[in-house]
C-alpha atoms as a PDB file:
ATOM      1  CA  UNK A   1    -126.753 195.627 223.786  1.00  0.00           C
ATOM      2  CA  UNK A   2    -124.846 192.485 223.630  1.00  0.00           C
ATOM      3  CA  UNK A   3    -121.236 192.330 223.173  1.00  0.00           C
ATOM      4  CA  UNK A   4    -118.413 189.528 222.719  1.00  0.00           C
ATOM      5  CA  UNK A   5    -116.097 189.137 225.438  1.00  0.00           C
ATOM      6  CA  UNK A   6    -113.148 186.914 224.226  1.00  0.00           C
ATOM      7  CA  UNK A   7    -111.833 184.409 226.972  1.00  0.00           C
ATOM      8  CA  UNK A   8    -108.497 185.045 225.782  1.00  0.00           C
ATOM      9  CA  UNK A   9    -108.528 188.732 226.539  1.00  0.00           C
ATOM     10  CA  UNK A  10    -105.726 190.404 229.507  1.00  0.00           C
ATOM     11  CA  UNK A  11    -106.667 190.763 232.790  1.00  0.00           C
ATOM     12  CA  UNK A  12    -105.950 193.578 234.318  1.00  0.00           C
ATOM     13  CA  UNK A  13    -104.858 194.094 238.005  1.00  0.00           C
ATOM     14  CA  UNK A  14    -107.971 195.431 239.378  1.00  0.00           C
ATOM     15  CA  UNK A  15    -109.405 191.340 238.586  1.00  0.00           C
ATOM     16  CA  UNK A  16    -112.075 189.482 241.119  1.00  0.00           C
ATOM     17  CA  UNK A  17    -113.809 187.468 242.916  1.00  0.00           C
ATOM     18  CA  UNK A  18    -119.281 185.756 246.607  1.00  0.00           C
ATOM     19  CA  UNK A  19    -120.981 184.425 248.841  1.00  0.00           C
ATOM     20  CA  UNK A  20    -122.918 180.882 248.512  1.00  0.00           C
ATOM     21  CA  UNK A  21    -126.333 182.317 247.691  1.00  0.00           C
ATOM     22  CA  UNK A  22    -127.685 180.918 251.195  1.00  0.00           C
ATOM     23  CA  UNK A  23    -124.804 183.527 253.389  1.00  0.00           C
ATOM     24  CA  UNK A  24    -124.447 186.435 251.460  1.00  0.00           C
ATOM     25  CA  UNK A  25    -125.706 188.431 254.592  1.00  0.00           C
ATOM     26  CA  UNK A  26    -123.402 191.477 255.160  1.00  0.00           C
ATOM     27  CA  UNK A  27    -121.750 190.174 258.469  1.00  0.00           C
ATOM     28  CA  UNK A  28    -119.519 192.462 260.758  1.00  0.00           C
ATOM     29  CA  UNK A  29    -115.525 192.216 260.528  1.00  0.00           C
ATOM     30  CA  UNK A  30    -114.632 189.415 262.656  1.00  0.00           C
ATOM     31  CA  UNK A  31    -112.671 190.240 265.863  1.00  0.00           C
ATOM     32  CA  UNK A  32    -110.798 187.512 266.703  1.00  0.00           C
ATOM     33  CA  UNK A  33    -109.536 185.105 263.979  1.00  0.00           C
ATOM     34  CA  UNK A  34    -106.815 182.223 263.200  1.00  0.00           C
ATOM     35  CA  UNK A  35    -106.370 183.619 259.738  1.00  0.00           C
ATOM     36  CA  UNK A  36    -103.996 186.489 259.857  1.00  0.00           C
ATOM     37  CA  UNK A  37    -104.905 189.348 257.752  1.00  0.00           C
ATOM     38  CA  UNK A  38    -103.139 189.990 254.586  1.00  0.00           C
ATOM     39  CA  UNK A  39    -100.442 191.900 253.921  1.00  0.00           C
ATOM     40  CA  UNK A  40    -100.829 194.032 250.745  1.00  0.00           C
ATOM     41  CA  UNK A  41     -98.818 192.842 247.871  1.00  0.00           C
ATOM     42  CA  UNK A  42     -97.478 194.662 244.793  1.00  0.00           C
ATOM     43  CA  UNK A  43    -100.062 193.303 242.716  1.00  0.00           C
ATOM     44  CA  UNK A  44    -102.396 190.912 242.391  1.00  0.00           C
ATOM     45  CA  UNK A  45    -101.052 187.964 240.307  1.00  0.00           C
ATOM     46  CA  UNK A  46    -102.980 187.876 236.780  1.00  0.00           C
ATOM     47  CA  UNK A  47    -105.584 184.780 235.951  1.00  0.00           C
ATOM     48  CA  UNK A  48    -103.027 181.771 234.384  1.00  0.00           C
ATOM     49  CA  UNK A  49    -104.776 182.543 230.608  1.00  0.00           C
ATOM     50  CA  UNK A  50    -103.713 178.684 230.312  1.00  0.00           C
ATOM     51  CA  UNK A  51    -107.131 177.769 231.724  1.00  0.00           C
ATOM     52  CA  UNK A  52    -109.634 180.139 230.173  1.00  0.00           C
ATOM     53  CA  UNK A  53    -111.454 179.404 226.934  1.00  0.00           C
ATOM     54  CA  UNK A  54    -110.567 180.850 223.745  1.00  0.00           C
ATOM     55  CA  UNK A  55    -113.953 181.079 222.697  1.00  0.00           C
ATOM     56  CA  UNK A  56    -116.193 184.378 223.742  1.00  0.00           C
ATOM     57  CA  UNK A  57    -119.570 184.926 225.470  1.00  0.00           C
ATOM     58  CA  UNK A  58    -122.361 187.672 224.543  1.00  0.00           C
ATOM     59  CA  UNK A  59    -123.127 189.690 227.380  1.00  0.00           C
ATOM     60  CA  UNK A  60    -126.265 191.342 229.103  1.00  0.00           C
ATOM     61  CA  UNK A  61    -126.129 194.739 230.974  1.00  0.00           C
ATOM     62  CA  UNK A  62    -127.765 194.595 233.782  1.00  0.00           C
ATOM     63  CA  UNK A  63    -128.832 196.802 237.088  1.00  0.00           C
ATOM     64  CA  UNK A  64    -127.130 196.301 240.079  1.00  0.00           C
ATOM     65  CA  UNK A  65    -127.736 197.521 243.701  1.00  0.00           C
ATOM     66  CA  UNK A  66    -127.388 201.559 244.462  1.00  0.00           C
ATOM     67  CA  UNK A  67    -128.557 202.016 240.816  1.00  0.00           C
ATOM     68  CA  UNK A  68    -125.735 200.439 239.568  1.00  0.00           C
ATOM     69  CA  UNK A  69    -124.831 198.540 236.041  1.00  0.00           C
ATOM     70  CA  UNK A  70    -122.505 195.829 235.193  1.00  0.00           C
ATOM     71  CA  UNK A  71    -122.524 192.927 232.644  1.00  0.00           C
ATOM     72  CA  UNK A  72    -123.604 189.096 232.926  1.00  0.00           C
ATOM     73  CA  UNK A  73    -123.118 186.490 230.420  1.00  0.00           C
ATOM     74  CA  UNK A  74    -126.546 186.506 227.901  1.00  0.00           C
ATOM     75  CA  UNK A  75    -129.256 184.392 228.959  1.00  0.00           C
ATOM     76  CA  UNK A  76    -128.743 184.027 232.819  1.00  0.00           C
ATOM     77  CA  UNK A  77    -131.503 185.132 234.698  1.00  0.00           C
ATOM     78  CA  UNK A  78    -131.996 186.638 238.100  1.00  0.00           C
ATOM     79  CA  UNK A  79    -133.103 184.807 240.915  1.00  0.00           C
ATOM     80  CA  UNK A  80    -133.531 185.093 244.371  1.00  0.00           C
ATOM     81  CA  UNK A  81    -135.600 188.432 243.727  1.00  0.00           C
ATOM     82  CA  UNK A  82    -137.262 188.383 247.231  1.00  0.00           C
ATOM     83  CA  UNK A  83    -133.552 189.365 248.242  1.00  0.00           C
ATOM     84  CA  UNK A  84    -132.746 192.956 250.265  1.00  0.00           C
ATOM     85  CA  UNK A  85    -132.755 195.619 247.385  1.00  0.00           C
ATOM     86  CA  UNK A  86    -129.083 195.812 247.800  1.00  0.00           C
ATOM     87  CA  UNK A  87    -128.150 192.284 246.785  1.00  0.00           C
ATOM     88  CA  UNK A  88    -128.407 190.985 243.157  1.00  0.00           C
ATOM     89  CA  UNK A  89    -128.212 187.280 241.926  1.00  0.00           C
ATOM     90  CA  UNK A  90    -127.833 185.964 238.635  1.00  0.00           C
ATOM     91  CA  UNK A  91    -127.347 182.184 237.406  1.00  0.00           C
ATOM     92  CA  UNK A  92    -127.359 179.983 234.121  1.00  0.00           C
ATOM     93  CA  UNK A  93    -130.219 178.976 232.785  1.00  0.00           C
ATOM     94  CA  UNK A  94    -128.844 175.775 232.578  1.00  0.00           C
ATOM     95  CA  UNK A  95    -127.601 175.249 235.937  1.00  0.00           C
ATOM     96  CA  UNK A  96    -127.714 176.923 239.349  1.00  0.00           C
ATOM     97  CA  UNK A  97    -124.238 176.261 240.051  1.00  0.00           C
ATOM     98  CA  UNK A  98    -123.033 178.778 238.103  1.00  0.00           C
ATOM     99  CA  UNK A  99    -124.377 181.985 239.455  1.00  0.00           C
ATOM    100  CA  UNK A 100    -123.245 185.499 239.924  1.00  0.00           C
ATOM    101  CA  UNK A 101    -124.055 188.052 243.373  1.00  0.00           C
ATOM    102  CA  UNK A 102    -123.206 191.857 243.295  1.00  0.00           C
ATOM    103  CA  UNK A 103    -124.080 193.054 246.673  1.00  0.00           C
ATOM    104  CA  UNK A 104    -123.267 196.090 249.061  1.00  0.00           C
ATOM    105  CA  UNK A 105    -120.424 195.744 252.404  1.00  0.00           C
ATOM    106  CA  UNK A 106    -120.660 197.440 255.229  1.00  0.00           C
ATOM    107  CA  UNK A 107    -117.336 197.226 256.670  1.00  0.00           C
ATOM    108  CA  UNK A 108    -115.065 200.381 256.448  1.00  0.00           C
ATOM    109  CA  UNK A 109    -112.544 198.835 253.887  1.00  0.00           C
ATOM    110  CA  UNK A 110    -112.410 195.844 250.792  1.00  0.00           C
ATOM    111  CA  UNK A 111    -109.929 194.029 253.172  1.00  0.00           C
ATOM    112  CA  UNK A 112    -111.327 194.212 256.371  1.00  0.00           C
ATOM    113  CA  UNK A 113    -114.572 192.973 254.307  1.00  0.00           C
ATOM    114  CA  UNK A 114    -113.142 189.990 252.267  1.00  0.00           C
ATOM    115  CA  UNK A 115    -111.185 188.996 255.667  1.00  0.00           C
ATOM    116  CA  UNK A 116    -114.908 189.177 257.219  1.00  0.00           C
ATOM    117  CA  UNK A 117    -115.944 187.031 254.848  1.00  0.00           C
ATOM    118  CA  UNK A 118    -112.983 184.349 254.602  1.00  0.00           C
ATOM    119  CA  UNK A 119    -113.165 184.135 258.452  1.00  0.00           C
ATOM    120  CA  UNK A 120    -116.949 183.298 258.782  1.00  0.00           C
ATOM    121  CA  UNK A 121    -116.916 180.657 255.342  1.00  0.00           C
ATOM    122  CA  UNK A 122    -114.131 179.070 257.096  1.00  0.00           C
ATOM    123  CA  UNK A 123    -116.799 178.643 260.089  1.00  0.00           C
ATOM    124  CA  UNK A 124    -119.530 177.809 257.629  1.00  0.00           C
ATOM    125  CA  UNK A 125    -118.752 176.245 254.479  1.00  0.00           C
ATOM    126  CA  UNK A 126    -117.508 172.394 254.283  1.00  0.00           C
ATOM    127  CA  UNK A 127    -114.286 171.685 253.128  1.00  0.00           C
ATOM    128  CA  UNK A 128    -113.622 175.017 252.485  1.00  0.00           C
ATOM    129  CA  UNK A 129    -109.730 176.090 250.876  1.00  0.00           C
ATOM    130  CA  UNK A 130    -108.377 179.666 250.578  1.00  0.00           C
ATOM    131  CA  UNK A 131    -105.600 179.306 247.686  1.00  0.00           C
ATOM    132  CA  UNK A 132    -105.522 182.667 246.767  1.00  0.00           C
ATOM    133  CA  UNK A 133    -106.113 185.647 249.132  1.00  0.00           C
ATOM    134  CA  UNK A 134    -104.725 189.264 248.254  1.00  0.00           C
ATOM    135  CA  UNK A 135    -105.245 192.919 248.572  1.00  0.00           C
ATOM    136  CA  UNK A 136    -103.707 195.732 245.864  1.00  0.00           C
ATOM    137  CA  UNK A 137    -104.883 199.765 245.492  1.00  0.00           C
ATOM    138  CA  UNK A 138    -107.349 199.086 247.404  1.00  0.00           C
ATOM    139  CA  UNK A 139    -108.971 196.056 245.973  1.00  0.00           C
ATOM    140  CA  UNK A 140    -109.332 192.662 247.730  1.00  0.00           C
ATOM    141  CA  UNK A 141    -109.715 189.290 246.271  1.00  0.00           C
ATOM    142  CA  UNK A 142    -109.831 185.525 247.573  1.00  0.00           C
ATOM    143  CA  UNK A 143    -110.584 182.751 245.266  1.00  0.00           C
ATOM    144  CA  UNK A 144    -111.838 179.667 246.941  1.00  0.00           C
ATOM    145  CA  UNK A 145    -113.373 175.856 247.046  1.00  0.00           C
ATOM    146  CA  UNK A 146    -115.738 174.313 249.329  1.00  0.00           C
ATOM    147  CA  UNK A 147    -118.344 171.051 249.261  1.00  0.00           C
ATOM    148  CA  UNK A 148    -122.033 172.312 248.436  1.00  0.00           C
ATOM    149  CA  UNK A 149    -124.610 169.276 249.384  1.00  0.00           C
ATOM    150  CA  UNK A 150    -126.746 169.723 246.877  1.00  0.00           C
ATOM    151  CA  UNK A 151    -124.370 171.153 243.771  1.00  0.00           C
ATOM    152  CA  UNK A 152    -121.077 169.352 244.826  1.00  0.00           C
ATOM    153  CA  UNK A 153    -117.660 170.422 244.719  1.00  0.00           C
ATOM    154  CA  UNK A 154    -117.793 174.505 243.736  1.00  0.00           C
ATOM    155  CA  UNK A 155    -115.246 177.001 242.830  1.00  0.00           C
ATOM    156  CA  UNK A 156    -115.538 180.795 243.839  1.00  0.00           C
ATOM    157  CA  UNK A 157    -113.793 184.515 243.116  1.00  0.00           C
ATOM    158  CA  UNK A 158    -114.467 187.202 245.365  1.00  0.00           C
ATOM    159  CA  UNK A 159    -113.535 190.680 244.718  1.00  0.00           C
ATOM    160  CA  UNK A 160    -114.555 193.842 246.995  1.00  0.00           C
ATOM    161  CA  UNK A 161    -113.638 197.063 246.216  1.00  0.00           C
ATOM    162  CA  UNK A 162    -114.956 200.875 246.409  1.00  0.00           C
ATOM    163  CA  UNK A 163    -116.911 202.167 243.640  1.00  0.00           C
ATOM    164  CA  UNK A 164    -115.262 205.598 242.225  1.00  0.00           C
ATOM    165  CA  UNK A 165    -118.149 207.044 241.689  1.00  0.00           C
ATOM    166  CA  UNK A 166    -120.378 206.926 244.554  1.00  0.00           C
ATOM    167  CA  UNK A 167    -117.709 205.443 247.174  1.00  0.00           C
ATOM    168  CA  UNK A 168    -119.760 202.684 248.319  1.00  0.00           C
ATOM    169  CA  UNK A 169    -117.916 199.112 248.768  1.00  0.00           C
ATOM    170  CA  UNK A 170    -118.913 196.463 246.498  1.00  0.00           C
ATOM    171  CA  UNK A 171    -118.830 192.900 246.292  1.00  0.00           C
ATOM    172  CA  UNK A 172    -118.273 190.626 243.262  1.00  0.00           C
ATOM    173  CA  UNK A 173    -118.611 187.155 243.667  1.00  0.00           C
ATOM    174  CA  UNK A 174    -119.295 184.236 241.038  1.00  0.00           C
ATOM    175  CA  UNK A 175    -119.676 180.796 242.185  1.00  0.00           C
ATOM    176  CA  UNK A 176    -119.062 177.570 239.445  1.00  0.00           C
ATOM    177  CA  UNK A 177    -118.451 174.020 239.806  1.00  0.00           C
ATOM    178  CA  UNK A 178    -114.547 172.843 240.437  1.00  0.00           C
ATOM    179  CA  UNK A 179    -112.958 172.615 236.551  1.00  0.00           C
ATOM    180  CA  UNK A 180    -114.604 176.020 235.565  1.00  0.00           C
ATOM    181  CA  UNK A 181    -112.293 178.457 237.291  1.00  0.00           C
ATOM    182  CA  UNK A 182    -111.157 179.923 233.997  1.00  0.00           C
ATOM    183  CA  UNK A 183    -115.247 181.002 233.166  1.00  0.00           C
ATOM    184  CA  UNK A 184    -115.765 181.614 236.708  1.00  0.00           C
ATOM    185  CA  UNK A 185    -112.594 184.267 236.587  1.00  0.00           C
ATOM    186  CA  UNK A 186    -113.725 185.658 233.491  1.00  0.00           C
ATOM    187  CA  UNK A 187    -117.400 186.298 234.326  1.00  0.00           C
ATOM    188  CA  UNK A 188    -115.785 188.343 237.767  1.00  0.00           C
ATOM    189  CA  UNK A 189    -113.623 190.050 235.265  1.00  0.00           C
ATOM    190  CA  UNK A 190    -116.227 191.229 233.107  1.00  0.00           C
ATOM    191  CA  UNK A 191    -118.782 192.395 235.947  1.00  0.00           C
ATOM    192  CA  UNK A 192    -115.982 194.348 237.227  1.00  0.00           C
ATOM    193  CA  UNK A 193    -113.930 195.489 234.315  1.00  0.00           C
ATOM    194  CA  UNK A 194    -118.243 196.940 233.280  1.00  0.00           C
ATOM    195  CA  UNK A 195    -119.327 198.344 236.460  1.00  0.00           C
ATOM    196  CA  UNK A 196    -120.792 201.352 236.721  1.00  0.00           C
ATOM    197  CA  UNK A 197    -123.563 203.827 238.575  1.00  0.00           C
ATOM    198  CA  UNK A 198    -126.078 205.288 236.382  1.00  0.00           C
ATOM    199  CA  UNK A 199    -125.085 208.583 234.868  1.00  0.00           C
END
């Protein structure tokens, strides 16, 4: 059933987030790094609301990996279906750059997992820029930029965390073009804020 999500709505603590849809391998923590690993703050800072749209989005509910259900804005589709069943992948139907992947970790904790993953897109991804990179009750987030050849300068939120209810770790990650970060962190807020394993 759709619902309206208004972009002005609070964010709560527990907020975001992938991996380019080319690397969203599960890779093994990294052992030796340049980027130090995070210390855990208070709390994760909330989204600055100045940059989000005041108008909402309808919503689709959609399964995830593990059995799994969260929400995607309405009329993006799924792609990459060939993908390992534990991966999902939606995007707009109006362009690829803005795309969504829910996908199982395998390292033993959200930190050691996003750190994983900031230490091999540093390797990997052009131009890549960390601004934001934090860790609270358990949940991890980075939000980061990078140069994509074919759909240009692209914005990303990552969030990893362990599911409640069947204690697997999760990852959230929604990719957009540079100048959508307030959709971007609302589409990772939505996915997470409706996640859930089948009853």
């Amino acid at each position: 059933m759709a619902v309206v999500l208004c972009w002005g709505a609070a964010v709560g603590l527990w907020a975001v987030l992938l991996r380019e849809s080319g690397g969203v391998q599960v890779r093994p923590a990294a052992t030796k790094s340049s980027h130090p690993t995070p210390k855990a703050t208070e709390s994760l800072p909330p989204f600055d609301t100045d940059d989000m749209p005041s108008e909402g989005f309808e919503t689709q509910e959609i399964e995830g990996p593990n059995g799994t259900f969260f929400e995607v804005p309405r009329n993006w589709n799924c792609f990459d279906e060939s993908r390992e069943p534990d991966v999902v992948s939606y995007e707009s139907e109006d362009s690829r750059a803005s795309r969504l992947i829910i996908f199982t970790v395998a390292e033993a904790t959200p930190p050691e997992s996003i750190k994983a993953a900031s230490d091999s897109d540093r390797i990997t991804k052009s131009g890549y820029d960390e601004p934001f990179h934090g860790v609270v009750g358990g949940i991890a987030r980075r939000e980061f930029t990078y140069s994509d050849e074919e759909l240009g300068e692209q914005f990303a939120v990552d969030c990893r965390f362990e599911a409640e209810t069947d204690g697997n770790l999760y990852a959230i990650v929604a990719f957009g073009s540079v100048g959508q970060e307030g959709e971007i962190r609302q589409v990772v807020e939505r996915a997470k804020a409706s996640f859930r394993t089948a009853e």
